[in-house]
Protein backbone atom coordinates (compact mmCIF):
# COMPACT_ATOMS: atom_id res chain seq x y z
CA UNK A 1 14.07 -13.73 4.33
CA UNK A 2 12.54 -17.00 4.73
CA UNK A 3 9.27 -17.66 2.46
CA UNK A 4 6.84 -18.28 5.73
CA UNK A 5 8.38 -14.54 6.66
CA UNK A 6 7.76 -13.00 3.52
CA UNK A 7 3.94 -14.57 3.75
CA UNK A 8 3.13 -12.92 6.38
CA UNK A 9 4.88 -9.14 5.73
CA UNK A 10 3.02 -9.31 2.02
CA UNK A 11 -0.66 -10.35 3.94
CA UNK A 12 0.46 -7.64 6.64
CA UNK A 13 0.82 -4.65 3.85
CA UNK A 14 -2.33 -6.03 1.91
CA UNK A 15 -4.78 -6.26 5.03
CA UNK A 16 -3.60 -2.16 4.99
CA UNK A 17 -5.36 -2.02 1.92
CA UNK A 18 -8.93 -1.25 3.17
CA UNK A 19 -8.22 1.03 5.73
CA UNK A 20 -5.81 3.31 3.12
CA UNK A 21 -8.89 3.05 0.71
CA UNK A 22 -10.55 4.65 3.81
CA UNK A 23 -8.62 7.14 3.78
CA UNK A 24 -8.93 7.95 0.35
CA UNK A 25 -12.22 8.16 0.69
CA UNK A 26 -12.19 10.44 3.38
CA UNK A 27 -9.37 12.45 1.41
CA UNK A 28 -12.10 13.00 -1.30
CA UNK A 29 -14.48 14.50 0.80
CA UNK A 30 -12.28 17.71 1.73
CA UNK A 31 -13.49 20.79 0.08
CA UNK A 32 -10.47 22.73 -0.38
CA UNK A 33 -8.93 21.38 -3.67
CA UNK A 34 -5.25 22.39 -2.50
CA UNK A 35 -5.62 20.31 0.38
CA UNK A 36 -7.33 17.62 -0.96
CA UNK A 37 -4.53 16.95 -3.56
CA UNK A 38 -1.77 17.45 -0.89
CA UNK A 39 -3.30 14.95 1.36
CA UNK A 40 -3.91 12.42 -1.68
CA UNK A 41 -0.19 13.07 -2.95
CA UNK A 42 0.92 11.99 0.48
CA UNK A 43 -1.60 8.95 0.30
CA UNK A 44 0.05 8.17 -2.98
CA UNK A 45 3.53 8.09 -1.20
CA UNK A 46 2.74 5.83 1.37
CA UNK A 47 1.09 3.07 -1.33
CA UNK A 48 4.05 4.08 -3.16
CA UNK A 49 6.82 3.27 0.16
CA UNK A 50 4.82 0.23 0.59
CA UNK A 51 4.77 -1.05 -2.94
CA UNK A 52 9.07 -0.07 -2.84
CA UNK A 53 9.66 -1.64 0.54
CA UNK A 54 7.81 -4.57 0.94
CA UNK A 55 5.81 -5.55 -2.13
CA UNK A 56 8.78 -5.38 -4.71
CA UNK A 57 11.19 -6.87 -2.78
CA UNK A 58 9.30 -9.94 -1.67
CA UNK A 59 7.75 -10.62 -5.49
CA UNK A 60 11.42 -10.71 -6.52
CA UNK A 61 12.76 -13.51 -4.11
CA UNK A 62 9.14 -15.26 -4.27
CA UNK A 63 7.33 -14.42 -7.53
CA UNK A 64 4.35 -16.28 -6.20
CA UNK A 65 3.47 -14.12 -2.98
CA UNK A 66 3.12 -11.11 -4.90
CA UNK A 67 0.57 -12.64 -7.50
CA UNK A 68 -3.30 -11.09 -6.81
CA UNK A 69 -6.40 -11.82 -8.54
């Protein structure tokens, strides 16, 4: 994948960032405790795919993308 590329899919999965924070915050407004942790497991997946799928594999071909303050 060509660096320019890889720029924009890392700023594409971090700009996700607020709105899955969002979400957790919404997550940790649900009463139920059962579904509260099922809907923050599957929350944890999907930073989880992310991190797998896109994060991981760009940092190893371009260390320097995946560096954050």
């Amino acid at each position: 994948m060509e660096k320019q590329i890889a720029k924009r899919l890392i700023d594409a999965v971090l700009a996700l960032d607020p709105l899955l924070g969002e979400i957790d915050v919404v997550i940790s407004d649900v009463s139920d405790e059962t579904e509260r942790r099922a809907l923050a497991k599957r929350l944890g997946d999907i930073f989880r795919q992310l991190n797998e799928a896109f994060i991981i594999p760009v940092g190893r071909a371009y260390p320097d993308l995946a560096e954050r303050d």
